[in-house]
Structure formats: structure tokens, C-alpha cells
N, C-alpha and C. Protein backbone atom coordinates (compact mmCIF):
# COMPACT_ATOMS: atom_id res chain seq x y z
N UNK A 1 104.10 94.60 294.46
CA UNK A 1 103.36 95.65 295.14
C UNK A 1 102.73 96.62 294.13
N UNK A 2 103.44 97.14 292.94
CA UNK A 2 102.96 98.06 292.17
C UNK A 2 101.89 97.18 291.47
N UNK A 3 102.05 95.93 291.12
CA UNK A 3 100.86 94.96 290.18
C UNK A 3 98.94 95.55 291.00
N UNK A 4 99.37 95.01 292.46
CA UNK A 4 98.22 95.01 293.04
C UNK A 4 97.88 96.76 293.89
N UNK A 5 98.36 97.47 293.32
CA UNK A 5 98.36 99.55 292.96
C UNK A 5 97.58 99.25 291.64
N UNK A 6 97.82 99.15 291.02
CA UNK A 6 97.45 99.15 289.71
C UNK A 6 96.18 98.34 289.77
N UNK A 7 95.95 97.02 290.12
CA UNK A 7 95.08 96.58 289.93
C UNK A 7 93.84 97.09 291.23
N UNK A 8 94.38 97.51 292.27
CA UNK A 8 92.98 98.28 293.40
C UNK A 8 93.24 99.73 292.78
N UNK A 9 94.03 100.13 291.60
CA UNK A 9 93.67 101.68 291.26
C UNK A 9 92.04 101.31 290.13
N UNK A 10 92.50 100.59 289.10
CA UNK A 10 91.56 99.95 287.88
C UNK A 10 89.96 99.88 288.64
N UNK A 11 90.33 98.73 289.76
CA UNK A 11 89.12 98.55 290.20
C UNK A 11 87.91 99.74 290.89
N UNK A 12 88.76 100.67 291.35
CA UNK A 12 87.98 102.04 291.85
C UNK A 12 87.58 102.32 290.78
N UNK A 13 88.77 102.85 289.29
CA UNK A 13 87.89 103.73 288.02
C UNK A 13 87.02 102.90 287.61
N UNK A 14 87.02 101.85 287.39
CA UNK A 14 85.65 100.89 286.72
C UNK A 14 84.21 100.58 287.83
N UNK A 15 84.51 100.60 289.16
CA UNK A 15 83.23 100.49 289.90
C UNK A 15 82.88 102.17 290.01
N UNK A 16 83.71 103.14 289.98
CA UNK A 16 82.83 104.64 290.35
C UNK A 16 82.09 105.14 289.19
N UNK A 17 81.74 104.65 287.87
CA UNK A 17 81.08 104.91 287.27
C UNK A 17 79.98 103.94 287.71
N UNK A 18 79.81 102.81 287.69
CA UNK A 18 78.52 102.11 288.35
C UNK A 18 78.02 102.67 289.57
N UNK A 19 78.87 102.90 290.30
CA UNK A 19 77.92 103.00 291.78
C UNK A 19 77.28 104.46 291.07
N UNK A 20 77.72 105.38 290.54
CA UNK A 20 77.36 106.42 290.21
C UNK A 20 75.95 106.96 289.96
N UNK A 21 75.63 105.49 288.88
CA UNK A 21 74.62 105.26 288.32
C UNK A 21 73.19 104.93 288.92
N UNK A 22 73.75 104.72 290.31
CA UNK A 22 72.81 104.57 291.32
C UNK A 22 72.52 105.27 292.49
N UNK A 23 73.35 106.75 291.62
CA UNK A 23 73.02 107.38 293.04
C UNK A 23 71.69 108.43 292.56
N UNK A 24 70.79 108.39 293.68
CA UNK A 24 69.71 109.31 293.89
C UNK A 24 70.10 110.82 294.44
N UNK A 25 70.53 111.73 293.63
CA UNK A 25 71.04 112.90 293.77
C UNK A 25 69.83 114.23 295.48
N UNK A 26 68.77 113.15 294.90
CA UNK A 26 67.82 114.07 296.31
C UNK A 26 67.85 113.27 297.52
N UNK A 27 68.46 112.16 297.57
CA UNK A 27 69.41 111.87 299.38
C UNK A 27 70.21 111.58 298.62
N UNK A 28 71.19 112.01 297.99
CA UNK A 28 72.93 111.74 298.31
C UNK A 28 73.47 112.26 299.52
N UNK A 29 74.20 111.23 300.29
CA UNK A 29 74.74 111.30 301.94
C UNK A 29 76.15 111.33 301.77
N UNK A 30 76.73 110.38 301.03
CA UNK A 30 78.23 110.79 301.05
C UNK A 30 78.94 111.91 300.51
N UNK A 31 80.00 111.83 300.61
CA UNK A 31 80.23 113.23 300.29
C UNK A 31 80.87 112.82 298.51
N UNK A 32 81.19 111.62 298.43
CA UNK A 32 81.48 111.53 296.57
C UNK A 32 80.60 111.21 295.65
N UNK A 33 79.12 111.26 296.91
CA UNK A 33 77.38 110.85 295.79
C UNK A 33 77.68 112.54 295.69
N UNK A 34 77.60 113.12 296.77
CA UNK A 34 77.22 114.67 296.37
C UNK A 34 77.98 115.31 295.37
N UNK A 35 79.28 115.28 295.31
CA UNK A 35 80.45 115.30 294.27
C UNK A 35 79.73 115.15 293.10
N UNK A 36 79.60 114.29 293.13
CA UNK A 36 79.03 113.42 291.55
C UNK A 36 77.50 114.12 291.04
N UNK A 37 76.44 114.25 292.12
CA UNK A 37 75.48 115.60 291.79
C UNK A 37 75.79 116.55 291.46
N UNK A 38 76.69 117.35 291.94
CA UNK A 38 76.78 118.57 291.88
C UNK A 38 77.89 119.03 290.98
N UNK A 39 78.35 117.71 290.08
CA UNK A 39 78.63 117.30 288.69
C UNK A 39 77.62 117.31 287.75
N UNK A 40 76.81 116.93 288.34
CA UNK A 40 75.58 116.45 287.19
C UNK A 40 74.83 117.23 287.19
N UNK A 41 74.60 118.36 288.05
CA UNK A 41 74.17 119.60 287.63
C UNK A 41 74.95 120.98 287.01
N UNK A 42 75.87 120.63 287.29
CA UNK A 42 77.01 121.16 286.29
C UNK A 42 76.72 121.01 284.87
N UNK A 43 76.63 120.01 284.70
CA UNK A 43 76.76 118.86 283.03
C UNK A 43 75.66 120.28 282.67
N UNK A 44 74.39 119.51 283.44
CA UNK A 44 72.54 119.93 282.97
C UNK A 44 72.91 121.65 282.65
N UNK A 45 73.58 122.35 283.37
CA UNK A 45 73.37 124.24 283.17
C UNK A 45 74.46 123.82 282.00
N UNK A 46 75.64 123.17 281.72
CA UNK A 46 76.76 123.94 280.85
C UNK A 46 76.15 123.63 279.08
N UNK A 47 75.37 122.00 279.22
CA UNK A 47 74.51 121.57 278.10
C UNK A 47 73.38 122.92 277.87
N UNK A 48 72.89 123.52 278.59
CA UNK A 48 71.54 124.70 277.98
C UNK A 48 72.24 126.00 277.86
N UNK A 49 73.58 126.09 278.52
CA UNK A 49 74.61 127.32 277.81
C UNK A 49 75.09 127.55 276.76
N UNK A 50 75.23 126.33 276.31
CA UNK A 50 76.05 125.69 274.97
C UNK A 50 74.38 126.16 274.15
N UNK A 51 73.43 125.78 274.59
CA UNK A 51 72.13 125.96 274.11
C UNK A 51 71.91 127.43 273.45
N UNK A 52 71.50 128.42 274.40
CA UNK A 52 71.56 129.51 275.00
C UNK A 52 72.90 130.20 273.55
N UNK A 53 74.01 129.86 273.89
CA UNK A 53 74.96 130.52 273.12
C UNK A 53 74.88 130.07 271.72
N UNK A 54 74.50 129.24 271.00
CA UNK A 54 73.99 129.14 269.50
C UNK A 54 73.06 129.55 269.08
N UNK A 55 72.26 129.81 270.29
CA UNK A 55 71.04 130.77 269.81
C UNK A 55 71.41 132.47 269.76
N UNK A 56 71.99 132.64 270.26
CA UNK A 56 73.07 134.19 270.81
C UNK A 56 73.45 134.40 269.02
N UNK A 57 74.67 133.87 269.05
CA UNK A 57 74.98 133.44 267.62
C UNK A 57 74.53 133.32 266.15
N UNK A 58 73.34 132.71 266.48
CA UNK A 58 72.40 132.57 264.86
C UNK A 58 71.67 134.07 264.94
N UNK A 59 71.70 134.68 265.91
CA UNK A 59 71.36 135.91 265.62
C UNK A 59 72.28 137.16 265.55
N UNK A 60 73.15 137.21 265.30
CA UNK A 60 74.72 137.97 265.04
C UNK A 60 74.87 137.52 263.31
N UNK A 61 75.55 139.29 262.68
CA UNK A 61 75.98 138.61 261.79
C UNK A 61 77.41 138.48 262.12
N UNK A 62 78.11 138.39 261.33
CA UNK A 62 80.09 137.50 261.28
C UNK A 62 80.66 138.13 262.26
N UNK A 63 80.42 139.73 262.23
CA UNK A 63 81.45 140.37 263.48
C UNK A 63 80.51 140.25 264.93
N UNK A 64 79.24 140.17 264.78
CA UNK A 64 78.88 140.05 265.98
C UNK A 64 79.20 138.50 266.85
N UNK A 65 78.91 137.61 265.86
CA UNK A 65 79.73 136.15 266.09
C UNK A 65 81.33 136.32 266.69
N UNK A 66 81.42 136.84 266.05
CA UNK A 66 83.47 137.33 266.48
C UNK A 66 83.35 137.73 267.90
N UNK A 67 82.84 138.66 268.22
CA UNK A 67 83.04 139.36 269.49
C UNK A 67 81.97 138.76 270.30
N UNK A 68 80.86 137.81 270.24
CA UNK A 68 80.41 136.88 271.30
C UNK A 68 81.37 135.36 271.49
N UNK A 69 82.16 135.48 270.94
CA UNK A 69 82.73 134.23 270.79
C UNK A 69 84.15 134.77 272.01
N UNK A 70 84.50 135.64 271.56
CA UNK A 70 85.54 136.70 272.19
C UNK A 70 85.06 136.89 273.68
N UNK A 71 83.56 137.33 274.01
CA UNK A 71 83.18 137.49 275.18
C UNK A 71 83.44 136.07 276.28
N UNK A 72 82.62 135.20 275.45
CA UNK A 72 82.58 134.00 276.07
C UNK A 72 83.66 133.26 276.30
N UNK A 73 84.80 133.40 275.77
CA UNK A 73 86.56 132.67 275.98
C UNK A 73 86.83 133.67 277.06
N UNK A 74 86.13 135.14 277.16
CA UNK A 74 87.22 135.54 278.46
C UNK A 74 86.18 135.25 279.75
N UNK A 75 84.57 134.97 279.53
CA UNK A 75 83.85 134.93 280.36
C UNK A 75 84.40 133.54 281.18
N UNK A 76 84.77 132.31 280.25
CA UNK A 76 85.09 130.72 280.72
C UNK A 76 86.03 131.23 281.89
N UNK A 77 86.93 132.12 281.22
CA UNK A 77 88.41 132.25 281.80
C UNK A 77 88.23 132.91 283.12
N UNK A 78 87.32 134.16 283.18
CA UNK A 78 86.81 134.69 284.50
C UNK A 78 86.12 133.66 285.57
N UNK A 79 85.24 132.62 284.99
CA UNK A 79 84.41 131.51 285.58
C UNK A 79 85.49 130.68 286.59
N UNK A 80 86.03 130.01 285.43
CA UNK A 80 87.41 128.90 285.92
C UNK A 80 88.37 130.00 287.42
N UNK A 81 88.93 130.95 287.01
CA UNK A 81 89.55 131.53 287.66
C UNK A 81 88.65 131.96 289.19
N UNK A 82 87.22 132.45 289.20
CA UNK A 82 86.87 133.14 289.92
C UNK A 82 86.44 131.74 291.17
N UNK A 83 85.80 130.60 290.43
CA UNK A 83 85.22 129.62 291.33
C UNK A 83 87.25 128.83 291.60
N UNK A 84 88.15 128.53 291.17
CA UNK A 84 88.82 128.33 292.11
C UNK A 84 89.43 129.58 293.06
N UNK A 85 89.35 130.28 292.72
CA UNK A 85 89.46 131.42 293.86
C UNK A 85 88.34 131.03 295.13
N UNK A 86 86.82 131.24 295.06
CA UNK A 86 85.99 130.86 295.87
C UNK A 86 86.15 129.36 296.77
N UNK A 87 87.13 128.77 296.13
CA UNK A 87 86.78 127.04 296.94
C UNK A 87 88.49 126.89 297.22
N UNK A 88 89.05 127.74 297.19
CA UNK A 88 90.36 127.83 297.83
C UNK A 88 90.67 126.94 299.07
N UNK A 89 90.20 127.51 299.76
CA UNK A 89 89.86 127.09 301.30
C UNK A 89 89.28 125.77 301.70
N UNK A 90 89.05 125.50 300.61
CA UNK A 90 88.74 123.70 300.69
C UNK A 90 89.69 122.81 299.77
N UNK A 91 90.60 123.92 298.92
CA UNK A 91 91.66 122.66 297.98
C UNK A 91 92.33 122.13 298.32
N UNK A 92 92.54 120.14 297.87
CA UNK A 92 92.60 119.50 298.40
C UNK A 92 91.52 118.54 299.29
N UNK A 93 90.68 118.67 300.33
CA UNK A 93 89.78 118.14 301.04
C UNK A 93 88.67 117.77 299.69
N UNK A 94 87.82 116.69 300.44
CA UNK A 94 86.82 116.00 299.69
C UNK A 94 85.65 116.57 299.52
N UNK A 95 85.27 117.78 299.88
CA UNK A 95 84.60 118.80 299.57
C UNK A 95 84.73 119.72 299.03
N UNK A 96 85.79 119.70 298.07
CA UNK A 96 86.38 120.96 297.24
C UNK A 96 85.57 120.63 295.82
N UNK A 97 85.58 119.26 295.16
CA UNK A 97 85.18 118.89 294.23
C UNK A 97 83.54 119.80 294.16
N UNK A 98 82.61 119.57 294.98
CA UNK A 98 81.13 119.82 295.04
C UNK A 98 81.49 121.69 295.26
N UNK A 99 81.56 121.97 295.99
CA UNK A 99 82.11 123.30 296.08
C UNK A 99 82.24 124.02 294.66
N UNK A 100 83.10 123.50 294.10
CA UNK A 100 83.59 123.78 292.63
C UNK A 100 82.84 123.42 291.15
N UNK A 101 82.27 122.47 291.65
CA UNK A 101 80.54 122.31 290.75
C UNK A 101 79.74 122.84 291.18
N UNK A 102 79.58 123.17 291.84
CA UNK A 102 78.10 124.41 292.51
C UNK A 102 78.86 125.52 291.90
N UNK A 103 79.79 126.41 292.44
CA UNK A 103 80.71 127.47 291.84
C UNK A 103 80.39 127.72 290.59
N UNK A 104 80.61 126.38 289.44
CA UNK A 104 80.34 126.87 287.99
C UNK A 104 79.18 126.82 287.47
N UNK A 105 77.79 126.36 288.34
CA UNK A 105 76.60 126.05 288.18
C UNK A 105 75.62 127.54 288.10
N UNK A 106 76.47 127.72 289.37
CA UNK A 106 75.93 129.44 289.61
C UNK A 106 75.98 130.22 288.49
N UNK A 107 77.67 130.27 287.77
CA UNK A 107 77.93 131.35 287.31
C UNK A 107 77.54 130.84 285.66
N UNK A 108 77.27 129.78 285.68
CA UNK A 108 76.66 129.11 284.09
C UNK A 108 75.18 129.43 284.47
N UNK A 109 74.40 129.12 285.14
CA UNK A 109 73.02 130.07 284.90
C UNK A 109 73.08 131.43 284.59
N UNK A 110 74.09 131.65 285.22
CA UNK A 110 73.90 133.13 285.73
C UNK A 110 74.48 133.95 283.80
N UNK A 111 75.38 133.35 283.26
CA UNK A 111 75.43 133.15 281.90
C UNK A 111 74.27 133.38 280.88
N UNK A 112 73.69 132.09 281.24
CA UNK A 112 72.94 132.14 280.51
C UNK A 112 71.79 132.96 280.32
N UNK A 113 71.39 133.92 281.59
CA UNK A 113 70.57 134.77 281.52
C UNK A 113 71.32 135.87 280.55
N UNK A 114 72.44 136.39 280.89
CA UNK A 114 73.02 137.22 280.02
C UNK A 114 72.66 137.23 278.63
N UNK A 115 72.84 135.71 278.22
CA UNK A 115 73.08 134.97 276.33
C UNK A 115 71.51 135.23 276.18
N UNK A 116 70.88 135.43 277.25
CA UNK A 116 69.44 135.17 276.38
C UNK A 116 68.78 136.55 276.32
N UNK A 117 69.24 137.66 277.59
CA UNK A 117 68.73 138.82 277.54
C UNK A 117 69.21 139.91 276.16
């Protein structure tokens, strides 16, 4: 019984990266295509933050580097903390995942206006 657990667990992690690959994020209908968007717009804002914050950076000298670096470890920590606070009410259920990528999407734009102003 545990052989064939193991082997229908394998087979989900190795096909959900393929089907993945085929999903069209402007009709995603299910609710683990939308998951997986609203992942992948996650990815797209946290990649131009990471952007955004080396540019922050190359313009600081050493102590200003220190204390944007300082900002941004307690900003993650406010982020993480504040969006599972917001999707509470869905933890657990199959809509918590998308919930919780939108959550950090928001507050990573919303970032990055900061890093750039």
C-alpha cells in the first residue's frame, strides 16, 4: 500500500510541473491553474524588487547599504506576517495558496515603489 502512496505521490510532483507549462494564465479556470498564476506573478514583481533594491543600494554608501538591507529583512518579515494574517480565513482550503500570492504581489509592488522613490 505505501509502494503505490509513493508511487501516485511521484506521479502528481512530476506531471504538475508539465501541466503547468500549459497553462494560459488569462483563462485559468481551475482553481490550481490560478494558484500557479498568481505564483507566477509573484515570481515577475519579487524578480523587479530584487531589481529595484540593487539599484537602491548602488546608490548608498556602506552605512546606507546597512540600514536598507536592515529595512528590507524587517519589511519581508512585515510582508510574510501581514499576508498570512490577510488569508487566514482561507488556511487550509484550495484557495488560500492564490490568496497568498496576490497578498505578496500587492505588497512587492507596492515595495518597489518605495525602493525607487
Amino acid at each position: 500500500m505505501i509502494r503505490y502512496l509513493v508511487l501516485a505521490t511521484s506521479l502528481v510532483l512530476f506531471a504538475a510541473p508539465a501541466a503547468a507549462a500549459n497553462v494560459e494564465c488569462k483563462n485559468a479556470v481551475t482553481q490550481m491553474d490560478m494558484n500557479f498564476c498568481a505564483d507566477k506573478d509573484y515570481q515577475a514583481a519579487d524578480k523587479k524588487l530584487n531589481e529595484a533594491y540593487r539599484k537602491a543600494a548602488a546608490q548608498e554608501d556602506a552605512h546606507g547599504r546597512d540600514l536598507l538591507k536592515q529595512s528590507e529583512r524587517a519589511w519581508m518579515t512585515y510582508r510574510d506576517a501581514q499576508c498570512t494574517y490577510q488569508t487566514n480565513a482561507s488556511e487550509g482550503g484550495s484557495i488560500q495558496p492564490m490568496e497568498y500570492s496576490e497578498c505578496l504581489t500587492e505588497k512587492t509592488k507596492a515595495r518597489i515603489k518605495e525602493l525607487q522613490s
